[in-house]
N, C-alpha and C. Protein backbone atom coordinates (compact mmCIF):
# COMPACT_ATOMS: atom_id res chain seq x y z
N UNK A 1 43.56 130.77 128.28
CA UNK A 1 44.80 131.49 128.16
C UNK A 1 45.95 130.51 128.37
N UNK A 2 46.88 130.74 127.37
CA UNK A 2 48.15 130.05 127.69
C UNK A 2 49.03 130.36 128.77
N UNK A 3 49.95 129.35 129.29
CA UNK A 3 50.61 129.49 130.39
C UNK A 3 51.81 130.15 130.34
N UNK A 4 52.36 130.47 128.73
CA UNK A 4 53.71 131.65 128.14
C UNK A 4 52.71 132.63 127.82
N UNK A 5 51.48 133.24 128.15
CA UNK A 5 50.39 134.28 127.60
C UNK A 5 51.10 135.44 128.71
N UNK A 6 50.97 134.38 129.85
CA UNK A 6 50.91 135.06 131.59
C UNK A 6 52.21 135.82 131.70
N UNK A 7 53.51 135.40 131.11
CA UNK A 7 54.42 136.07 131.10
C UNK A 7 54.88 136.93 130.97
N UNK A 8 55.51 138.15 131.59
CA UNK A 8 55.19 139.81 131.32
C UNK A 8 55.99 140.42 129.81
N UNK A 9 57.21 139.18 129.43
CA UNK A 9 57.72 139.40 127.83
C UNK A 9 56.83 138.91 126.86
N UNK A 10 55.96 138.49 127.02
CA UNK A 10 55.08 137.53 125.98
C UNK A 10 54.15 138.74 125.17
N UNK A 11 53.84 140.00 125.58
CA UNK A 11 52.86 140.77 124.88
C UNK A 11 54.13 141.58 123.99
N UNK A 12 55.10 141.55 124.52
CA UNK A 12 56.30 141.82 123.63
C UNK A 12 56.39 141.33 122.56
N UNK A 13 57.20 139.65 123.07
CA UNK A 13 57.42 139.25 121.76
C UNK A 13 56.34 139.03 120.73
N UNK A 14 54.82 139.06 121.23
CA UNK A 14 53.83 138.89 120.30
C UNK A 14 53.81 140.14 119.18
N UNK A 15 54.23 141.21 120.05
CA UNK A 15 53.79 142.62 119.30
C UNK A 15 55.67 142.69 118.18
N UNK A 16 56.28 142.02 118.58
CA UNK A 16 57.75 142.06 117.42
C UNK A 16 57.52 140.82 116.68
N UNK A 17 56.55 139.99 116.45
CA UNK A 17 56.28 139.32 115.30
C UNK A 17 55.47 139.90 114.38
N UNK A 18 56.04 139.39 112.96
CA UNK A 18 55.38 140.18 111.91
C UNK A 18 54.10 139.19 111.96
N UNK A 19 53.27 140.08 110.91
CA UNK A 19 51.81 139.98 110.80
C UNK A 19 51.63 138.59 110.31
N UNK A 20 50.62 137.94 110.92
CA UNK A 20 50.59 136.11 110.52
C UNK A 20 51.43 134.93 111.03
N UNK A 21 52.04 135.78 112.17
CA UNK A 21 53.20 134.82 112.43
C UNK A 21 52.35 134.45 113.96
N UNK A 22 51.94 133.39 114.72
CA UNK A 22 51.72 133.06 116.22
C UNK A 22 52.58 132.95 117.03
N UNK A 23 53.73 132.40 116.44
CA UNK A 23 54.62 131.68 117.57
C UNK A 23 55.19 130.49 117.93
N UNK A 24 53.52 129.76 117.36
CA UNK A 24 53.22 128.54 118.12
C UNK A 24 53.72 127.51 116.87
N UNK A 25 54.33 128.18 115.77
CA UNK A 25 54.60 126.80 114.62
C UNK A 25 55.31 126.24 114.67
N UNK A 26 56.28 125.23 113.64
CA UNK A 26 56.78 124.38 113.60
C UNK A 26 58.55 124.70 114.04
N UNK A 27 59.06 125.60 113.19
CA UNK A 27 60.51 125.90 113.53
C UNK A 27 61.40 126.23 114.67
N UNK A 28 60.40 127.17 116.18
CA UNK A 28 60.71 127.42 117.05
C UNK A 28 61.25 128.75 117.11
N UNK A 29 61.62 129.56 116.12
CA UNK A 29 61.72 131.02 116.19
C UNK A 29 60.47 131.63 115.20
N UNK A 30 59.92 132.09 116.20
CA UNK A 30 58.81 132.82 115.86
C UNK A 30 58.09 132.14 114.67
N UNK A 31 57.87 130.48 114.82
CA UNK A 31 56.77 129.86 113.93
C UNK A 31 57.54 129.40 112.11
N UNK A 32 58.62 130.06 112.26
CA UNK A 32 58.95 130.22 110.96
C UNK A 32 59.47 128.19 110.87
N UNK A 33 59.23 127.80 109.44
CA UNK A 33 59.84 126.67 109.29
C UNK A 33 61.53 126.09 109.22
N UNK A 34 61.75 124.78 109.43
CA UNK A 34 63.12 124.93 109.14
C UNK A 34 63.68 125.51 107.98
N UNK A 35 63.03 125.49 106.68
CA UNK A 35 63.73 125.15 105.19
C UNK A 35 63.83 126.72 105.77
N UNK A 36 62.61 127.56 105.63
CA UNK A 36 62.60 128.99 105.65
C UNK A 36 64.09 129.63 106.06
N UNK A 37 64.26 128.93 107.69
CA UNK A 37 64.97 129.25 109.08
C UNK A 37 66.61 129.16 107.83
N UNK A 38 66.48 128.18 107.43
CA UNK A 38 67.99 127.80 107.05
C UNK A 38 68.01 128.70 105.55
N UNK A 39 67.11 129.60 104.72
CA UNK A 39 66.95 130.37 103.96
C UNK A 39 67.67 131.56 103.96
N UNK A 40 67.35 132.05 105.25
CA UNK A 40 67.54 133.35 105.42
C UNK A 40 68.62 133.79 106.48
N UNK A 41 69.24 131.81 106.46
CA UNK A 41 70.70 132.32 107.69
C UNK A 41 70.31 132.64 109.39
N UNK A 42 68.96 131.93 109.58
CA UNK A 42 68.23 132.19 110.83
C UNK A 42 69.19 131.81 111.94
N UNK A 43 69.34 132.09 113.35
CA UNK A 43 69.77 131.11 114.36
C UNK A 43 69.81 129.90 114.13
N UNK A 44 70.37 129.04 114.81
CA UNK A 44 69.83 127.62 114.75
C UNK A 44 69.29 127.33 116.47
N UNK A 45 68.56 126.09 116.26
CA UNK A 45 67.90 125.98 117.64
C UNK A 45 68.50 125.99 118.98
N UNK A 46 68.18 127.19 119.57
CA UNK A 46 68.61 126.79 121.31
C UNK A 46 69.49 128.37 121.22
N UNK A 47 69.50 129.15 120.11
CA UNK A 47 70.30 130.27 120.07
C UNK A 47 68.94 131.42 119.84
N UNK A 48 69.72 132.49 120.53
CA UNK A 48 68.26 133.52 120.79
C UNK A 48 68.46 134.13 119.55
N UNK A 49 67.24 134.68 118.67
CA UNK A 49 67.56 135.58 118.06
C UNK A 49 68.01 137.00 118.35
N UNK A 50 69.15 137.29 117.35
CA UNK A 50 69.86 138.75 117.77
C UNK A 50 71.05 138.69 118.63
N UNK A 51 71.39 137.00 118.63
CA UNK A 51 72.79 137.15 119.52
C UNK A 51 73.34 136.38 117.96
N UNK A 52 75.27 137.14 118.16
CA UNK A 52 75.63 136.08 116.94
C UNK A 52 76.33 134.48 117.23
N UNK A 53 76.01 133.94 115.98
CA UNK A 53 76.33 132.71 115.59
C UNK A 53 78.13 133.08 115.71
N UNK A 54 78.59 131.81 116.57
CA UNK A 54 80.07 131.92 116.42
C UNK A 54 80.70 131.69 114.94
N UNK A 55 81.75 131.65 114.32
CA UNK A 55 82.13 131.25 113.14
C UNK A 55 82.68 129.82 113.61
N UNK A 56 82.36 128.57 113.05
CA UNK A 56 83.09 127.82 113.35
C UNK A 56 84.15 127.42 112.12
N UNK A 57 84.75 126.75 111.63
CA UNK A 57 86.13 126.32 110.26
C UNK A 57 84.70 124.84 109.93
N UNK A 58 84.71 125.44 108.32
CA UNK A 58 84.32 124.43 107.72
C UNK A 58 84.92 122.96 107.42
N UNK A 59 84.24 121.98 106.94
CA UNK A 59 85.90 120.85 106.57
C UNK A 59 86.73 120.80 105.81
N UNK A 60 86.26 122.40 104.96
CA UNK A 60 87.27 122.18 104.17
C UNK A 60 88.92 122.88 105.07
N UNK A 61 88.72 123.75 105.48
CA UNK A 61 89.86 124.44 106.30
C UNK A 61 90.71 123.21 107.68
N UNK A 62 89.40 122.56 108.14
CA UNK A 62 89.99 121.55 109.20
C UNK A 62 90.96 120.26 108.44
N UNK A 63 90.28 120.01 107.06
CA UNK A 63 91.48 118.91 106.35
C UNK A 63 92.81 119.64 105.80
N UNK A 64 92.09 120.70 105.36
CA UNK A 64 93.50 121.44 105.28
C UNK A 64 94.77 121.80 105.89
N UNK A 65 94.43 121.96 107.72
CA UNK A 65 95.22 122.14 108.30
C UNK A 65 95.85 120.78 108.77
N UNK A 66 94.89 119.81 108.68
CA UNK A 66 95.18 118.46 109.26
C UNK A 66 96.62 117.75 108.17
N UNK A 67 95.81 117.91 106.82
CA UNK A 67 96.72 117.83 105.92
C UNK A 67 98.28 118.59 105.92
N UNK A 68 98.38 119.85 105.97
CA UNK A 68 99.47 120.56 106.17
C UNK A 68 100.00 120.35 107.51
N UNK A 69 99.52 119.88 108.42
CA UNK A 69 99.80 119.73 109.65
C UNK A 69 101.29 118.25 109.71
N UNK A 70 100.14 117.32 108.63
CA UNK A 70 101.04 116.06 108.75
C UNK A 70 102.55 116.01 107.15
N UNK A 71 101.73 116.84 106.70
CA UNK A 71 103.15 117.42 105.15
C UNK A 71 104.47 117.54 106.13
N UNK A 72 103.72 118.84 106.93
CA UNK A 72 104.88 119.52 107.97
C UNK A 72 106.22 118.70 108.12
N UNK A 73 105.27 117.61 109.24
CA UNK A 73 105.76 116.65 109.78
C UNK A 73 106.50 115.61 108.91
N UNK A 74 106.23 115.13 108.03
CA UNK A 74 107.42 114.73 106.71
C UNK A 74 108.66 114.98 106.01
N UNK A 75 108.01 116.47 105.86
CA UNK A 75 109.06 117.25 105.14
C UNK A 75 110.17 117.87 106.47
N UNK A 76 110.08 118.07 108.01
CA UNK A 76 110.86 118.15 108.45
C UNK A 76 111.86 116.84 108.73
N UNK A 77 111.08 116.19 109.05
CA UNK A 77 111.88 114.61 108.53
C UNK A 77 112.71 114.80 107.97
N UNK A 78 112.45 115.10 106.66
CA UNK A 78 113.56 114.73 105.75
C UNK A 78 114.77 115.86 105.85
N UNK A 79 113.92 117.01 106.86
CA UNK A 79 115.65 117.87 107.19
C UNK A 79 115.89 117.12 107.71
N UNK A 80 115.26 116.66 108.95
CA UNK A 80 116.50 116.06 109.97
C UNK A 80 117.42 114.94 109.10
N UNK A 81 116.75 114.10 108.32
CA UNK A 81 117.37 113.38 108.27
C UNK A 81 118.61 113.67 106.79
N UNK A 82 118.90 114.50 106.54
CA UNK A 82 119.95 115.23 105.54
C UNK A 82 121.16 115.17 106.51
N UNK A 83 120.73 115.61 107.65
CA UNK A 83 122.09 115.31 108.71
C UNK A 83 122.81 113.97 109.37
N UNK A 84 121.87 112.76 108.38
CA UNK A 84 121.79 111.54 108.99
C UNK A 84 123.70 110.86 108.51
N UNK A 85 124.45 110.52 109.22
CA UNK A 85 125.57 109.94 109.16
C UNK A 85 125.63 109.36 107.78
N UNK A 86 124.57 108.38 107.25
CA UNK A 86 124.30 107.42 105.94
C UNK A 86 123.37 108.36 105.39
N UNK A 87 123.99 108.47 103.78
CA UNK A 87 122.98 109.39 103.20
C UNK A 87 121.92 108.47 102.46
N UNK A 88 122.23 107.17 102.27
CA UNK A 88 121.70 106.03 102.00
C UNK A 88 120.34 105.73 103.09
N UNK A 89 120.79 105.80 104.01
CA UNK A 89 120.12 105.00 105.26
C UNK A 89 119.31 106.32 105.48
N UNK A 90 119.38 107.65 105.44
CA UNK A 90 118.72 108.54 105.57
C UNK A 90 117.23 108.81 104.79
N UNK A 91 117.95 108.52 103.00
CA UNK A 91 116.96 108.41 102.18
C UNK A 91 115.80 107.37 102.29
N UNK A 92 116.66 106.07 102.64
CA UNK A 92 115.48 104.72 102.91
C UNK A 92 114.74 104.95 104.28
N UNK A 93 115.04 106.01 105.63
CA UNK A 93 113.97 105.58 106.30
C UNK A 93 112.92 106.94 105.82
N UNK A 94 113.51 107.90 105.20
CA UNK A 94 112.32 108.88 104.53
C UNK A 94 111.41 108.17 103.99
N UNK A 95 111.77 107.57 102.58
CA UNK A 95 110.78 106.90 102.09
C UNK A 95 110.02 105.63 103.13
N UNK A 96 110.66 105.26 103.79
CA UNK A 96 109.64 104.13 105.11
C UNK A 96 108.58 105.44 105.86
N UNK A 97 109.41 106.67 105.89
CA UNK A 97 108.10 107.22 106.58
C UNK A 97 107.14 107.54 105.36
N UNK A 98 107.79 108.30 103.92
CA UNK A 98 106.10 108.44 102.92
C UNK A 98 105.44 107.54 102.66
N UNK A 99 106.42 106.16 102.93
CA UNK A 99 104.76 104.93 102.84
C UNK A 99 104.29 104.92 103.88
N UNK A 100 104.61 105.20 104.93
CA UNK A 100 103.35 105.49 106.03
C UNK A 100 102.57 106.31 106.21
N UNK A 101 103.53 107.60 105.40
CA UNK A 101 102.19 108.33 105.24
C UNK A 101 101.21 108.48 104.56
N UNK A 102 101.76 107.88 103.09
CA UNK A 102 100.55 107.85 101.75
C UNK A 102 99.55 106.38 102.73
N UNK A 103 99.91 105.35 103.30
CA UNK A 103 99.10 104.57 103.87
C UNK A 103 98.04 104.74 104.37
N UNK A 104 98.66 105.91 105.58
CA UNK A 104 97.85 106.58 106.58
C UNK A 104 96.87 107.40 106.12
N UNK A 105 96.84 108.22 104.83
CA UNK A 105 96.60 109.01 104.43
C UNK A 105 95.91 108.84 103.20
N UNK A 106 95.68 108.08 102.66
CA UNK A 106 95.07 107.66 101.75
C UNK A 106 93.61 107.84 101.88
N UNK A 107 92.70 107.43 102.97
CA UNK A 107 91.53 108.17 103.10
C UNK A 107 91.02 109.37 102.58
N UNK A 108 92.03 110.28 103.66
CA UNK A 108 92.18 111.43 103.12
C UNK A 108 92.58 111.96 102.00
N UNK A 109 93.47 111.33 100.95
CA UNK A 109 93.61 111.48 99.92
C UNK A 109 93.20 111.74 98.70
N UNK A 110 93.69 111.54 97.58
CA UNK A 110 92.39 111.22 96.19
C UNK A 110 92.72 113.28 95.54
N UNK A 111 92.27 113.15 94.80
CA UNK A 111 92.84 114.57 93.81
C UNK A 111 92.30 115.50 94.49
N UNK A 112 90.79 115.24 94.49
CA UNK A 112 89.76 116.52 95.01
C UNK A 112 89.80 116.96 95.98
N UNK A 113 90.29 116.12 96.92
CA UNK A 113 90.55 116.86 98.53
C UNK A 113 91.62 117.78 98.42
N UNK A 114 92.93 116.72 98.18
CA UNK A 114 93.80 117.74 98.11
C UNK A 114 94.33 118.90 97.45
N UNK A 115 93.41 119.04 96.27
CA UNK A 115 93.73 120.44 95.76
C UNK A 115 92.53 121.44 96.07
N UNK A 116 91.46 120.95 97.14
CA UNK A 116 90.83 121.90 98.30
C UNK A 116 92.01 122.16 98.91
N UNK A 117 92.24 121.13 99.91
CA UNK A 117 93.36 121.45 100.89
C UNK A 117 94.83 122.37 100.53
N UNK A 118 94.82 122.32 99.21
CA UNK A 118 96.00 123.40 98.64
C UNK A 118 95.56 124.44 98.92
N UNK A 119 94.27 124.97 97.92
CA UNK A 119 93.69 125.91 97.89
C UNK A 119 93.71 126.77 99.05
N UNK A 120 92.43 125.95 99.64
CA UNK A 120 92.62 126.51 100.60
C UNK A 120 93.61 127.22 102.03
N UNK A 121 94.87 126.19 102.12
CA UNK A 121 95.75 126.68 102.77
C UNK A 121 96.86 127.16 102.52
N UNK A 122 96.69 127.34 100.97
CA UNK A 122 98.03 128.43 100.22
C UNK A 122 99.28 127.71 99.86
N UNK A 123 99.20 126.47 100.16
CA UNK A 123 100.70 125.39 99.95
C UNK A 123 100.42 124.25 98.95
N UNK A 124 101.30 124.01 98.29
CA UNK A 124 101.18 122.86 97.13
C UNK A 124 102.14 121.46 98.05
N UNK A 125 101.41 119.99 98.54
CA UNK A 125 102.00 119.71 99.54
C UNK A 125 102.74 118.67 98.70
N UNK A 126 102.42 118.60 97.12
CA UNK A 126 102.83 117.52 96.37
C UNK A 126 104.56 118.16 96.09
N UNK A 127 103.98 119.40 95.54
CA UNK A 127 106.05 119.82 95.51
C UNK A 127 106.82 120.05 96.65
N UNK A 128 106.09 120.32 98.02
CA UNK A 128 107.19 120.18 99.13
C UNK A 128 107.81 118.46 99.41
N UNK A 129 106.46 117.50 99.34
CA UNK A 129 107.04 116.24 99.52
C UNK A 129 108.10 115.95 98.28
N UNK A 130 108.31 116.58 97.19
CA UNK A 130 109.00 116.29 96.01
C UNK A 130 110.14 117.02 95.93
N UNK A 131 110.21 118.18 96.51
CA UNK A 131 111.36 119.08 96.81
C UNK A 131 112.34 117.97 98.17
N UNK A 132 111.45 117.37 99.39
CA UNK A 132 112.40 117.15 100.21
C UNK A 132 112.81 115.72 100.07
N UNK A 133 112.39 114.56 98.86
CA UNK A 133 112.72 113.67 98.27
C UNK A 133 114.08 113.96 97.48
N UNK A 134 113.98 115.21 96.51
CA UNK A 134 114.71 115.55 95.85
C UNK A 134 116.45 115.61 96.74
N UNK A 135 116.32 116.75 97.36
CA UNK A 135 117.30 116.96 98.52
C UNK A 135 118.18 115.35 98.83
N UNK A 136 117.64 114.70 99.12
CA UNK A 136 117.89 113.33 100.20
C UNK A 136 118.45 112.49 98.68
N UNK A 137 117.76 112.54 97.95
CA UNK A 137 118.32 111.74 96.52
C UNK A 137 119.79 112.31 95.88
N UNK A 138 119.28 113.54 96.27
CA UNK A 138 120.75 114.29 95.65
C UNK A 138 121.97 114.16 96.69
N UNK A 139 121.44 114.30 97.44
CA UNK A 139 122.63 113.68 98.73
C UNK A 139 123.04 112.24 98.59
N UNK A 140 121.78 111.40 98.61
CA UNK A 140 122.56 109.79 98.48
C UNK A 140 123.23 109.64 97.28
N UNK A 141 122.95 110.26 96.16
CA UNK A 141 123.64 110.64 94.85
C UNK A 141 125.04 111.16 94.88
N UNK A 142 125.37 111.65 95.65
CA UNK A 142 126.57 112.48 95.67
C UNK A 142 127.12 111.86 96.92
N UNK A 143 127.14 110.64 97.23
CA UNK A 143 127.54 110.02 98.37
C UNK A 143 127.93 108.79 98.29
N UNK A 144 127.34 108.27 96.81
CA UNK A 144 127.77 107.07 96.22
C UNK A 144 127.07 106.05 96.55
N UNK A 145 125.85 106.26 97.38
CA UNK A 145 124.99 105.34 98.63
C UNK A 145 123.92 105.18 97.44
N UNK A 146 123.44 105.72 96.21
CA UNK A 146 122.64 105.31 95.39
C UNK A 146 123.07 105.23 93.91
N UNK A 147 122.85 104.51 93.11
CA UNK A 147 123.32 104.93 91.63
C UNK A 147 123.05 105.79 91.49
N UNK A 148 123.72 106.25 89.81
CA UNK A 148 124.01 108.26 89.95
C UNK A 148 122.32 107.89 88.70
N UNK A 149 121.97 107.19 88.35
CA UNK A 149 120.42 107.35 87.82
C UNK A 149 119.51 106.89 88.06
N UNK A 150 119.57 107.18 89.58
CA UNK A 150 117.98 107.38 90.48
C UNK A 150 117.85 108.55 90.63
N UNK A 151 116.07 109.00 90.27
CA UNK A 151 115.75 109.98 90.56
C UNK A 151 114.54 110.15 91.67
N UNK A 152 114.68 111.31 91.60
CA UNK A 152 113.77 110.99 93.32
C UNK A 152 112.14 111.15 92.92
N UNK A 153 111.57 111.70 91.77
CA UNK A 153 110.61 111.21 91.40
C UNK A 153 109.74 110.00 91.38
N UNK A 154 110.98 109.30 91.00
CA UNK A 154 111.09 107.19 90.70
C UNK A 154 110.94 106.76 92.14
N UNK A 155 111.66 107.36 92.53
CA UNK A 155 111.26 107.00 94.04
C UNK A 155 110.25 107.30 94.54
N UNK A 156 109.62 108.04 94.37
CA UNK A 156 108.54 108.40 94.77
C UNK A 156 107.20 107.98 94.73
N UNK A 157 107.48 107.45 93.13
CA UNK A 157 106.23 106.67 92.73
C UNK A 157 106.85 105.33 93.25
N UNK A 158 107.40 104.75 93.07
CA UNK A 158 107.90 102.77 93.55
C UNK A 158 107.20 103.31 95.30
N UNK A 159 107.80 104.17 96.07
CA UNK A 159 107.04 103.98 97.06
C UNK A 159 105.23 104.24 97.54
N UNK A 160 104.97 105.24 96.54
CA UNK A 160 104.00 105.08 96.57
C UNK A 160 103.12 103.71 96.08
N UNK A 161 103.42 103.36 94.76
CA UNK A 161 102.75 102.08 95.09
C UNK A 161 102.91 100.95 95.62
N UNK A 162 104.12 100.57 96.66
CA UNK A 162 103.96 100.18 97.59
C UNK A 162 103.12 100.24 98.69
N UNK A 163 103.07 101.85 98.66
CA UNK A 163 102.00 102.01 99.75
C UNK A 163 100.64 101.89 99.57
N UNK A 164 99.87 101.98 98.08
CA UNK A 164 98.97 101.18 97.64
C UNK A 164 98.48 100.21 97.60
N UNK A 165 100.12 99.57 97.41
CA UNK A 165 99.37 97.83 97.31
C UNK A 165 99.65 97.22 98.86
N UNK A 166 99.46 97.95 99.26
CA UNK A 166 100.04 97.08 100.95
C UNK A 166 98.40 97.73 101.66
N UNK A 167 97.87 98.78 101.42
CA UNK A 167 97.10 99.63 102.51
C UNK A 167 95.88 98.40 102.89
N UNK A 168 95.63 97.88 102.28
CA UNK A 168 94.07 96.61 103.22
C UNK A 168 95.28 96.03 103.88
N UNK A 169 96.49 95.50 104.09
CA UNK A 169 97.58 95.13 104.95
C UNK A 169 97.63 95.68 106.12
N UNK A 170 97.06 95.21 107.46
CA UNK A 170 96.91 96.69 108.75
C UNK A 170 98.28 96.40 108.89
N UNK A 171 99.46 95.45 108.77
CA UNK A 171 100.84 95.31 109.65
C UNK A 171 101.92 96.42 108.42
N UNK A 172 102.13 97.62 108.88
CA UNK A 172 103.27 98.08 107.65
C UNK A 172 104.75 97.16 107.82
N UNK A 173 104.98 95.91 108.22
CA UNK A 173 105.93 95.68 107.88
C UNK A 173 106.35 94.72 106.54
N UNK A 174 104.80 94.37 105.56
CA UNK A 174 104.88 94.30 104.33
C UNK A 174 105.27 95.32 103.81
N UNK A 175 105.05 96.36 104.25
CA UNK A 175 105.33 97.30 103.10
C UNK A 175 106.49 97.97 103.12
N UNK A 176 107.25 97.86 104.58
CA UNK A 176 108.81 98.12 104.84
C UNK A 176 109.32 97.06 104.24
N UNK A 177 108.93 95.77 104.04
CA UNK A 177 109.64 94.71 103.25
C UNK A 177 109.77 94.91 101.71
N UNK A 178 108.61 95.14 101.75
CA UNK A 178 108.54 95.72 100.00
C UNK A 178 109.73 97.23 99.71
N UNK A 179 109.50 98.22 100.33
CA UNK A 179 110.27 98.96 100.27
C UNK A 179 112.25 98.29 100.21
N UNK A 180 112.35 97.59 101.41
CA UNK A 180 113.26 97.42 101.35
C UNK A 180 114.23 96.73 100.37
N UNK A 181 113.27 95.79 99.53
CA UNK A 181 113.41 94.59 98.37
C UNK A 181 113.71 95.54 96.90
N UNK A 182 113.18 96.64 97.59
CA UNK A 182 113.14 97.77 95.90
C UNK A 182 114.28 98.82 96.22
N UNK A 183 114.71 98.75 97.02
CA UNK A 183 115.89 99.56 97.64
C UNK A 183 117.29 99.23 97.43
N UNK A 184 116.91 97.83 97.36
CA UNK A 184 118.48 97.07 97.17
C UNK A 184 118.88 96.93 95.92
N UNK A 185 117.83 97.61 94.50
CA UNK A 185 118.09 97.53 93.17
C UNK A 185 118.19 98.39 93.02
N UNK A 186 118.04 100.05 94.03
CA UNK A 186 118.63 101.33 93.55
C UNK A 186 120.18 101.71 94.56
N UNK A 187 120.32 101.12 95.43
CA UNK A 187 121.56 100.98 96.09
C UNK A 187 122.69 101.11 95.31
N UNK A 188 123.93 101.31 95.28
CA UNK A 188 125.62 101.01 94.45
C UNK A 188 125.93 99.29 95.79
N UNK A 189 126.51 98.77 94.62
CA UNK A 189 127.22 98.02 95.84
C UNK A 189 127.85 98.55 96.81
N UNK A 190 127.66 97.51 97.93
CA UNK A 190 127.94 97.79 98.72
C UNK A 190 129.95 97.47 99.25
């Protein structure tokens, strides 16, 4: 006789297994295998059957929020900085922060993630970063701090591939240099 035989739940759980099943097999709930176990949405190990599985956020929801989390953080940027004294100096440290962030972010990046990460969290993060570029261009535009044919699109891409060609670079102050070198050809004199 086994030493879980002696146990006064054991003629139980023997008698609530279906027919052919011992106990004693490979998966750990009631003999059944893993492939089976993961078939039919079983517990996973160390959880009783008949209690529930918590829900945990898949990756797609955790990049999503991570993603929208750091958009956030950009695009308020660029309010604050609409209030910046220089509408010039406002626009150039925006764009110093989207090359840090396309830098930073580039991992995470690439088409397929982020139009999960849309999807899934209901926001398009390419037209908010393009809406609050827009804003800051139209301000340094109307401020005389940029020629009147820069658009904030153009900007958008020159900084992005800055931030491309700099990212195996761990120091961003190539790429604030670069930025800054491409800044001084959309500037008005000074």
């Amino acid at each position: 006789m086994f030493a879980h035989d002696r146990r006064p739940d054991a003629a139980l759980r023997r008698a609530a297994q279906p027919p052919g099943r011992t106990g004693r097999g490979r998966g750990g709930v009631r003999g059944e295998r893993p492939r089976r176990l993961a078939q039919r949405g079983g517990p996973p190990g160390g959880r009783r059957p008949g209690h529930p599985v918590p829900a945990l956020p898949g990756r797609g929801p955790l990049l999503a929020a991570l993603v929208a989390d750091r958009i956030d953080r950009l695009t308020e940027r660029g309010r604050e900085l609409l209030a910046a004294p220089s509408a010039g100096d406002g626009l150039a440290e925006w764009l110093a922060a989207f090359v840090d962030h396309a830098r930073a972010n580039q991992g995470l990046g690439g088409a397929a993630l982020l139009e999960a990460a849309e999807h899934e969290a209901g926001l398009d993060c390419a037209a908010r970063i393009r809406a609050a570029a827009e804003e800051l261009t139209a301000r340094a535009r109307r401020s005389d701090a940029v020629r009147p044919d820069v658009r904030a699109d153009d900007l958008l891409d020159l900084a992005l591939g800055i931030a491309l060609a700099t990212t195996a670079d761990p120091a961003p102050d190539r790429a604030h240099r670069l930025l800054a070198l491409a800044l001084r050809g959309v500037r008005t004199a000074p």
